[in-house]
N, C-alpha and C. Protein backbone atom coordinates (compact mmCIF):
# COMPACT_ATOMS: atom_id res chain seq x y z
N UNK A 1 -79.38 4.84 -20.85
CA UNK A 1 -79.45 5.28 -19.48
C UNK A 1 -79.86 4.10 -18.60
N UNK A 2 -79.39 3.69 -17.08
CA UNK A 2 -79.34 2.94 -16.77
C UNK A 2 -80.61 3.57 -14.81
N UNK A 3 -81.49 2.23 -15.72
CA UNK A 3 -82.57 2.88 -14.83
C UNK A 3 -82.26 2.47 -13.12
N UNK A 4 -82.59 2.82 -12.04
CA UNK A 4 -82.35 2.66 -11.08
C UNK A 4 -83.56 2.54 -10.24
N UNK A 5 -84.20 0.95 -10.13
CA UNK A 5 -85.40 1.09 -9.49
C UNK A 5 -85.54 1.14 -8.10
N UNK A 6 -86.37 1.16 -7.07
CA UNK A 6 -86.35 1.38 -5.87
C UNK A 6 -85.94 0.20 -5.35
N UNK A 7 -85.12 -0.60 -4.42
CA UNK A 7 -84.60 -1.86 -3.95
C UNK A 7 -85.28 -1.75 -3.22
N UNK A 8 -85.80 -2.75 -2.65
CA UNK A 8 -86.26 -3.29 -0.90
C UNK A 8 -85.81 -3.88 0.06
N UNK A 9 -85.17 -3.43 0.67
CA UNK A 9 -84.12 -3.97 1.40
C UNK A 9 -84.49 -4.62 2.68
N UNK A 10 -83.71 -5.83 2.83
CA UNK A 10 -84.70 -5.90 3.99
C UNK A 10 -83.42 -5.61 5.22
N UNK A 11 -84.30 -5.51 6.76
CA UNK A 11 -83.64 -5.47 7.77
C UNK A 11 -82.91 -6.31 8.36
N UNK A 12 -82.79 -7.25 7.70
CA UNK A 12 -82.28 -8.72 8.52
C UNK A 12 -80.79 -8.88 6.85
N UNK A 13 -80.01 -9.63 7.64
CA UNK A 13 -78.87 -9.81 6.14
C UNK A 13 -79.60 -10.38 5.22
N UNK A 14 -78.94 -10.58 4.15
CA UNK A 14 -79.66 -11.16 2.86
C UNK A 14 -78.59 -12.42 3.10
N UNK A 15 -79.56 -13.92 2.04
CA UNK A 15 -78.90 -14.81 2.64
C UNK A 15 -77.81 -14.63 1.26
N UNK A 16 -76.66 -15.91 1.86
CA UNK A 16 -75.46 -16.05 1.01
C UNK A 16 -75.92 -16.66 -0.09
N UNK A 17 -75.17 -16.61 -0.94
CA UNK A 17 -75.20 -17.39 -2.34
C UNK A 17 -75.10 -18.83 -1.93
N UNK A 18 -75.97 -20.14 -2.81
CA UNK A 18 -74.63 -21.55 -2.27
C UNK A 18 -73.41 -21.80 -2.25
N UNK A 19 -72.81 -20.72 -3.08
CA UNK A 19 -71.35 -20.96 -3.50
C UNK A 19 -70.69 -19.71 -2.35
N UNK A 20 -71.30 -18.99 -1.69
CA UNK A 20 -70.74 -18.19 -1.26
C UNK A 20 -69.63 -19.33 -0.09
N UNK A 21 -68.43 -17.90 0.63
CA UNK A 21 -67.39 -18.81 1.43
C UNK A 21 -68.13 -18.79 3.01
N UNK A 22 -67.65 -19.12 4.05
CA UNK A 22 -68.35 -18.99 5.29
C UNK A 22 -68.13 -17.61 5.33
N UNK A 23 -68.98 -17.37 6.47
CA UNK A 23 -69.44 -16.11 7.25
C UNK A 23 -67.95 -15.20 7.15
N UNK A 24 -67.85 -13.64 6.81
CA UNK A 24 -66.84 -13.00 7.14
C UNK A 24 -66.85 -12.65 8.76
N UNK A 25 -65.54 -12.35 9.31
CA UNK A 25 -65.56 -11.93 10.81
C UNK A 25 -66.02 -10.24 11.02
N UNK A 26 -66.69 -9.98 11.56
CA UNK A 26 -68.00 -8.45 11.87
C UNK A 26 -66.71 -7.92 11.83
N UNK A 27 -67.49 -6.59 11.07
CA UNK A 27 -66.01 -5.23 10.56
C UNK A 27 -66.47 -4.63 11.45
N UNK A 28 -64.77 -3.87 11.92
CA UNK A 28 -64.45 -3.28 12.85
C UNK A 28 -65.59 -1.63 12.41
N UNK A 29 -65.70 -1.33 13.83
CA UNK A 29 -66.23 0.16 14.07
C UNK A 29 -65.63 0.65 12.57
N UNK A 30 -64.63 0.82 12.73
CA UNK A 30 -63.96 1.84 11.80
C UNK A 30 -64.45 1.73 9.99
N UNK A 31 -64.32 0.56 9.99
CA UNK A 31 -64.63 0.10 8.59
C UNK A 31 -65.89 0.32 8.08
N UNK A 32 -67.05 0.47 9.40
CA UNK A 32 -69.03 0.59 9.14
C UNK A 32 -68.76 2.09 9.06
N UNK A 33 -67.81 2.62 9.65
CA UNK A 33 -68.11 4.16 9.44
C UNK A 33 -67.35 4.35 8.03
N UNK A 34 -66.56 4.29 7.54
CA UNK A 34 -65.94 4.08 6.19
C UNK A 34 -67.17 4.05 5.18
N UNK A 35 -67.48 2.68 5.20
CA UNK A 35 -68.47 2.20 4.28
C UNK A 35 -69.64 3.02 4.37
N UNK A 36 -70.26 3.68 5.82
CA UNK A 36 -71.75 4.38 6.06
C UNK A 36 -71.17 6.13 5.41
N UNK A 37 -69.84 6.16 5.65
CA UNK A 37 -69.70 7.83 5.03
C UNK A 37 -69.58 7.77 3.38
N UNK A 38 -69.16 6.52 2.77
CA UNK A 38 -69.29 6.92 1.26
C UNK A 38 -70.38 6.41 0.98
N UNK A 39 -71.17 5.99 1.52
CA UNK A 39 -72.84 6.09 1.19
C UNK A 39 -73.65 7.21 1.31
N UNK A 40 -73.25 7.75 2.22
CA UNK A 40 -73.83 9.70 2.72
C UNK A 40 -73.99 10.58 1.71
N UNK A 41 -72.86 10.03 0.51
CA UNK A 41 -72.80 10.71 -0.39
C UNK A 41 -74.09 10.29 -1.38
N UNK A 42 -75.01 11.66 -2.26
CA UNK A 42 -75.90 10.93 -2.67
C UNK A 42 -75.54 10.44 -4.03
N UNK A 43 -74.50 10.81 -5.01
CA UNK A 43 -73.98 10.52 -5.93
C UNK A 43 -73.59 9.10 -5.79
N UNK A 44 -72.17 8.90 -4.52
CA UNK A 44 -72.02 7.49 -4.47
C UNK A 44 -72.82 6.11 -4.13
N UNK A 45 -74.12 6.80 -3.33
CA UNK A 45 -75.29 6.26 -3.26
C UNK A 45 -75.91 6.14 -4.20
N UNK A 46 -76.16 6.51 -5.58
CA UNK A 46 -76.37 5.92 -6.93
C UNK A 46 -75.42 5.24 -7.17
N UNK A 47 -74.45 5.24 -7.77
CA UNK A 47 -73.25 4.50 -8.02
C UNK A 47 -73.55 3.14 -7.64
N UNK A 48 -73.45 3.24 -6.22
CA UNK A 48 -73.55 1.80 -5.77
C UNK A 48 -74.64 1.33 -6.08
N UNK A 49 -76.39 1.81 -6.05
CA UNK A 49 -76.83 1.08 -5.76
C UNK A 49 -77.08 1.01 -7.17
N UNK A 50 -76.37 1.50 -8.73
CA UNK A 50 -76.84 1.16 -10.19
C UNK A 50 -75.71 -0.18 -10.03
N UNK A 51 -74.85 -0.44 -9.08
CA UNK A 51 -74.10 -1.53 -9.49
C UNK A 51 -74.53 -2.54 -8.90
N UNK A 52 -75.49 -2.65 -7.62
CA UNK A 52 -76.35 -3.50 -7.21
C UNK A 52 -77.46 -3.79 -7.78
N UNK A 53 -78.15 -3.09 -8.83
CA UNK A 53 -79.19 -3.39 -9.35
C UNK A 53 -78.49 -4.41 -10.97
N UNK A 54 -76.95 -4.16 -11.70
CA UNK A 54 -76.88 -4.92 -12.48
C UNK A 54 -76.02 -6.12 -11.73
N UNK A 55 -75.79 -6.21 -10.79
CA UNK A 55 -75.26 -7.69 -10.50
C UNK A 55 -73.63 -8.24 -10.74
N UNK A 56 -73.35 -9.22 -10.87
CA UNK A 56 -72.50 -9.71 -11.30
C UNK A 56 -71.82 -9.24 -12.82
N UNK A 57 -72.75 -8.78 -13.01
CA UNK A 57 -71.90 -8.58 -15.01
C UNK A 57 -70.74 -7.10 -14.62
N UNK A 58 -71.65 -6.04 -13.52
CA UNK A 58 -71.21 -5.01 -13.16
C UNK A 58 -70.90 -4.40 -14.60
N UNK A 59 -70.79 -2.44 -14.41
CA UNK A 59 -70.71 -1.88 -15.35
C UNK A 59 -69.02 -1.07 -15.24
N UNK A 60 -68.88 -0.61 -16.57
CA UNK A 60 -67.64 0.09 -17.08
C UNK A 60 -68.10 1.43 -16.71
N UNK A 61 -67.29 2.87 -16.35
CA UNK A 61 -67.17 4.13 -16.19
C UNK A 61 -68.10 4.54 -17.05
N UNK A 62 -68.04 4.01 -18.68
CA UNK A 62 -68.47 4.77 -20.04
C UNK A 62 -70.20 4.55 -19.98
N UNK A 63 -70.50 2.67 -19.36
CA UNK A 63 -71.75 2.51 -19.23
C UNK A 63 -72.22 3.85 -18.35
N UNK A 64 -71.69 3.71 -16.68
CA UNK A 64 -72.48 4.22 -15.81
C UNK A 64 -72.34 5.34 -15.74
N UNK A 65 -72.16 6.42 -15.88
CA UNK A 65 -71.86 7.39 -16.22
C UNK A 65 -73.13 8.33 -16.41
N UNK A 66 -73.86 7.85 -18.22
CA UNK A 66 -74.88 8.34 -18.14
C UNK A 66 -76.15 8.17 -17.28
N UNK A 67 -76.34 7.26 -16.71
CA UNK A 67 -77.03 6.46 -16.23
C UNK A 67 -76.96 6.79 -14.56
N UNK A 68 -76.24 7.73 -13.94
CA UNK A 68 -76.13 8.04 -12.79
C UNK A 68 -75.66 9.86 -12.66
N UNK A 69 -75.94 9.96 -14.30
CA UNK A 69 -75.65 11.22 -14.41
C UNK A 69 -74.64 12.36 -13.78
N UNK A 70 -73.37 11.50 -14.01
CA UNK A 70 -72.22 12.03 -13.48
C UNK A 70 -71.13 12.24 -14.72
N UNK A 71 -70.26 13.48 -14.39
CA UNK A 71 -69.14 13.44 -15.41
C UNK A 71 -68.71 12.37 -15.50
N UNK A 72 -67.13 12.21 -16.39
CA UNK A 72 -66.91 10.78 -16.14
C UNK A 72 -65.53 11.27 -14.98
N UNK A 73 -64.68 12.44 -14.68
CA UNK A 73 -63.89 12.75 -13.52
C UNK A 73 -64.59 12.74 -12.55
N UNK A 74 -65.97 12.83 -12.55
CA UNK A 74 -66.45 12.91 -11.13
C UNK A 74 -66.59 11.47 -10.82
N UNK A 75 -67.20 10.98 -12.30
CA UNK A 75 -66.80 9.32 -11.71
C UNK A 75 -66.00 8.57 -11.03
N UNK A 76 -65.11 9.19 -11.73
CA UNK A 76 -63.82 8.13 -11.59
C UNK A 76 -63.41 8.55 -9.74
N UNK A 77 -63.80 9.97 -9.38
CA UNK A 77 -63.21 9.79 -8.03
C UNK A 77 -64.54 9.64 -6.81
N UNK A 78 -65.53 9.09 -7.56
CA UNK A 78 -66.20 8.69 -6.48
C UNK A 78 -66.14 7.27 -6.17
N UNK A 79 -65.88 6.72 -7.49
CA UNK A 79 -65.98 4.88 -7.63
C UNK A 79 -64.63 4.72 -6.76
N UNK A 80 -63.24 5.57 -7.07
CA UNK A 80 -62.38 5.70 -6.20
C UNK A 80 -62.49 5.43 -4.40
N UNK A 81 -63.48 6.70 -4.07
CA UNK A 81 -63.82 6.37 -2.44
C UNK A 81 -64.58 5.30 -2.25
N UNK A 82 -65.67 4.42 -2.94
CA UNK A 82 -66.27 3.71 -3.02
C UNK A 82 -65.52 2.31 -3.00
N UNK A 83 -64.00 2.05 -3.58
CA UNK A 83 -63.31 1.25 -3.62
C UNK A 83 -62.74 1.23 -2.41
N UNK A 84 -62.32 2.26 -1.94
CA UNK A 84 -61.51 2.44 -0.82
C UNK A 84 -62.14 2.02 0.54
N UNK A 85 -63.64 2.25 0.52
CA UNK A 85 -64.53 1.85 1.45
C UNK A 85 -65.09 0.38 1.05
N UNK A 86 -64.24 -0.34 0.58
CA UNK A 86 -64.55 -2.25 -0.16
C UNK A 86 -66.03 -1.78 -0.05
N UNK A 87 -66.98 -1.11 -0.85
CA UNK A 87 -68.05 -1.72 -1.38
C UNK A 87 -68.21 -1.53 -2.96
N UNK A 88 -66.90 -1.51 -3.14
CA UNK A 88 -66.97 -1.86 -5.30
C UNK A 88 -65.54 -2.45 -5.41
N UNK A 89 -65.67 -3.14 -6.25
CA UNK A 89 -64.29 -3.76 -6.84
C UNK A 89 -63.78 -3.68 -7.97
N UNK A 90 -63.03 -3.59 -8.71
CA UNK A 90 -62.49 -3.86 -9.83
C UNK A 90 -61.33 -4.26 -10.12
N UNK A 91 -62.23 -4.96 -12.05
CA UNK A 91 -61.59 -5.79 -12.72
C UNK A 91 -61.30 -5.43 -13.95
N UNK A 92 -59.89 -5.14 -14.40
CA UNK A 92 -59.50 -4.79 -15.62
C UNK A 92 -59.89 -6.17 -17.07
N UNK A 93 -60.68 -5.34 -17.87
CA UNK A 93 -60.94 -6.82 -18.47
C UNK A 93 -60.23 -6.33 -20.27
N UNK A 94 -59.13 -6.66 -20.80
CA UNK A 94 -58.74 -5.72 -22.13
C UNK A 94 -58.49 -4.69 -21.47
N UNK A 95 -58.99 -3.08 -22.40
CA UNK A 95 -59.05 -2.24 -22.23
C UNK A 95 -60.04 -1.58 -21.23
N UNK A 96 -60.75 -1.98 -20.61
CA UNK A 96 -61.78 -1.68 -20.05
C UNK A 96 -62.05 -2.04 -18.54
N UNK A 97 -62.64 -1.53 -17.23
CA UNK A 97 -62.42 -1.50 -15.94
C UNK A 97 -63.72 -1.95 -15.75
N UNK A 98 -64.10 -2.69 -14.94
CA UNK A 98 -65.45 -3.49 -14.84
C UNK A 98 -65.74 -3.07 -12.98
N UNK A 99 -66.73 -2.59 -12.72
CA UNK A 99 -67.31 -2.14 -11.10
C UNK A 99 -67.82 -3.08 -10.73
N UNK A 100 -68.51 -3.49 -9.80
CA UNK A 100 -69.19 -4.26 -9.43
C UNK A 100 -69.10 -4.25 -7.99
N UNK A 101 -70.84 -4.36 -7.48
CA UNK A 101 -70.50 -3.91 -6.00
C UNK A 101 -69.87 -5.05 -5.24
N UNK A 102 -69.11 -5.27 -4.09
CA UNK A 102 -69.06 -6.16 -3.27
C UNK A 102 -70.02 -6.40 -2.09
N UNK A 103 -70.61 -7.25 -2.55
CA UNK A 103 -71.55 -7.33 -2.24
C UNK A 103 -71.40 -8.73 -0.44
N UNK A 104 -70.38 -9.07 -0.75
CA UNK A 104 -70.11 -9.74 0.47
C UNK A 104 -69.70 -8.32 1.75
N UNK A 105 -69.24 -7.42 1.62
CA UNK A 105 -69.19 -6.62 2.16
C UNK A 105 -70.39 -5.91 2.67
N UNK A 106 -71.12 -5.42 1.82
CA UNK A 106 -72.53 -5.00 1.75
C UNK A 106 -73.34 -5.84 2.55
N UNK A 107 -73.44 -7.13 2.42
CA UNK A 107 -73.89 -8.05 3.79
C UNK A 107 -72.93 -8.02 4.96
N UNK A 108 -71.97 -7.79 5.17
CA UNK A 108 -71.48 -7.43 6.51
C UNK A 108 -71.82 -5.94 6.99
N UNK A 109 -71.92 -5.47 6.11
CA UNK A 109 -72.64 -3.85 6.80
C UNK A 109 -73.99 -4.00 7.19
N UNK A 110 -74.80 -4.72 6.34
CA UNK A 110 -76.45 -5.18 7.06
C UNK A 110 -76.30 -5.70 8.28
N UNK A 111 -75.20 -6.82 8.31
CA UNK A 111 -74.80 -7.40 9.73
C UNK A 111 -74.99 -6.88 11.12
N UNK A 112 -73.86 -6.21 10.36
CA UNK A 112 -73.55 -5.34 11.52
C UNK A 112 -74.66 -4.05 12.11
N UNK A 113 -75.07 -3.42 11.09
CA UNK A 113 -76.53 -2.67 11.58
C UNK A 113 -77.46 -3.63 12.45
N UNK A 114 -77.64 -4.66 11.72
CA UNK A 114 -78.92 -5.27 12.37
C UNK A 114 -78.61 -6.30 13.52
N UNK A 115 -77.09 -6.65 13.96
CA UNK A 115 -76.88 -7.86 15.00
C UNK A 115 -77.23 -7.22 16.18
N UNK A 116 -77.99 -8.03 17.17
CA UNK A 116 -78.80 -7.41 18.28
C UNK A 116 -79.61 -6.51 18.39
N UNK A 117 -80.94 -6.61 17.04
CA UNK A 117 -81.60 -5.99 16.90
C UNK A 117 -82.84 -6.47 17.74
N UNK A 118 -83.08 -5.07 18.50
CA UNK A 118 -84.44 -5.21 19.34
C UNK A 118 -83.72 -5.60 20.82
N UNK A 119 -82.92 -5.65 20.91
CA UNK A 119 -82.22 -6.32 21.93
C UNK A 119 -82.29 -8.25 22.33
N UNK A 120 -82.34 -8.64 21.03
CA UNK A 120 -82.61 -9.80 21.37
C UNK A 120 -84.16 -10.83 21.42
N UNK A 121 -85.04 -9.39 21.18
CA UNK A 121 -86.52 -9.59 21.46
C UNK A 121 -87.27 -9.83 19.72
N UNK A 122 -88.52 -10.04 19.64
CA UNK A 122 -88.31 -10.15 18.09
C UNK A 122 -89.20 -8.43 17.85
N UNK A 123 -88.56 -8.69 17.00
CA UNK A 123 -88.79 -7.02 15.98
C UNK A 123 -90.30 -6.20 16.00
N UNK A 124 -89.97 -5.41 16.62
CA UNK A 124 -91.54 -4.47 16.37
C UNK A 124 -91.95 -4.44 15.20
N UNK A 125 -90.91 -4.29 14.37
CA UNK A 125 -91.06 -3.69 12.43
C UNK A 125 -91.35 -5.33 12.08
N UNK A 126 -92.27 -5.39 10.85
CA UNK A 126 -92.06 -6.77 10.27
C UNK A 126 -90.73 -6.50 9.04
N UNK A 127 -89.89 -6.88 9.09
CA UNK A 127 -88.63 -6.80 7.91
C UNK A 127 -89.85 -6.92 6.15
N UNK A 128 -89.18 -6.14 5.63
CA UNK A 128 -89.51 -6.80 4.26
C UNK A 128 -88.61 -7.89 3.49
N UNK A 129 -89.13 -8.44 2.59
CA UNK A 129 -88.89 -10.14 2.36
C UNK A 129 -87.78 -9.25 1.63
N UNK A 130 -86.84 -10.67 1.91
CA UNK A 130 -85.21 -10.15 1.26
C UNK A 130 -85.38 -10.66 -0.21
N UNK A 131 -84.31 -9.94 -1.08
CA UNK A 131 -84.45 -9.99 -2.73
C UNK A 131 -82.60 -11.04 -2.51
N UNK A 132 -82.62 -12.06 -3.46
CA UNK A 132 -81.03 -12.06 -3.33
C UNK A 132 -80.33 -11.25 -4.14
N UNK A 133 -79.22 -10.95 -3.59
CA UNK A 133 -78.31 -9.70 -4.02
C UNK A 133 -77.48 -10.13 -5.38
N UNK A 134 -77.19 -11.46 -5.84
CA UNK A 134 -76.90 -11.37 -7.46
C UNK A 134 -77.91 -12.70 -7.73
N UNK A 135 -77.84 -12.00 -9.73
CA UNK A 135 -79.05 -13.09 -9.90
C UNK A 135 -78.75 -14.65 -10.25
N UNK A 136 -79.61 -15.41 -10.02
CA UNK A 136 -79.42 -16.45 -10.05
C UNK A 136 -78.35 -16.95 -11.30
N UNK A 137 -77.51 -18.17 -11.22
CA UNK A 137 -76.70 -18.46 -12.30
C UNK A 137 -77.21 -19.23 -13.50
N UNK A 138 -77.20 -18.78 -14.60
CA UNK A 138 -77.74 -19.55 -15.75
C UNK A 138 -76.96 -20.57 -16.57
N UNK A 139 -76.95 -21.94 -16.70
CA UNK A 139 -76.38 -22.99 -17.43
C UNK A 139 -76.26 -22.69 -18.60
């Protein structure tokens, strides 16, 4: 079973990777409501955030499954809307379908929540300290 601990997210974007590409261009209205309605869901709201908590390796249907305590048809058509709203991707690897959140996306949705926050003034809230979103690369 695939534990799902509490994230801390902070209010401000999380920074890029070094390798990440430049800045994406701010998603349209349409696309934050996309991405904010298959999060509404609280199922796909596990989903995502068990694929943000493993990172880059991302999990298969068979892993996450138990671990978010979903059939595996219910799986398959939530990871579905979840794809459709670019915040998961997949990669056929052999026999097997690999999730993984997109997480460059996922920082354009923080973006976009938080650009012109306060109106420009600095923040009533103190943000909590940002976590980076995959883990560091090992040699």
């Amino acid at each position: 079973m695939i534990s799902i601990q509490p994230l801390i997210v902070s209010a401000l974007p999380l920074p890029a990777p070094a390798d990440a590409e430049a800045p994406a261009a701010p998603l349209p209205d349409e696309q934050v409501v996309l991405a904010l309605s298959a999060l509404a869901h609280p199922v796909r709201l596990r989903i995502f955030r068990a694929l943000v908590v493993v990172g880059d390796p991302g999990l298969t249907p068979g892993a996450m499954g138990p671990g978010v305590d979903v059939a595996p048809a219910t799986l398959s058509h939530h990871l579905k809307d979840l794809m459709h709203a670019g915040l998961v991707t997949q990669e056929r690897q052999g026999r097997h379908l690999v999730y993984r959140a997109a997480f460059g996306r996922m920082n354009q949705l923080l973006a976009y929540l938080t650009r012109h926050c306060c109106g420009g003034q600095p923040c009533a809230v103190t943000p909590a300290p940002s976590v980076p979103c995959k883990p560091a690369a090992t040699d």
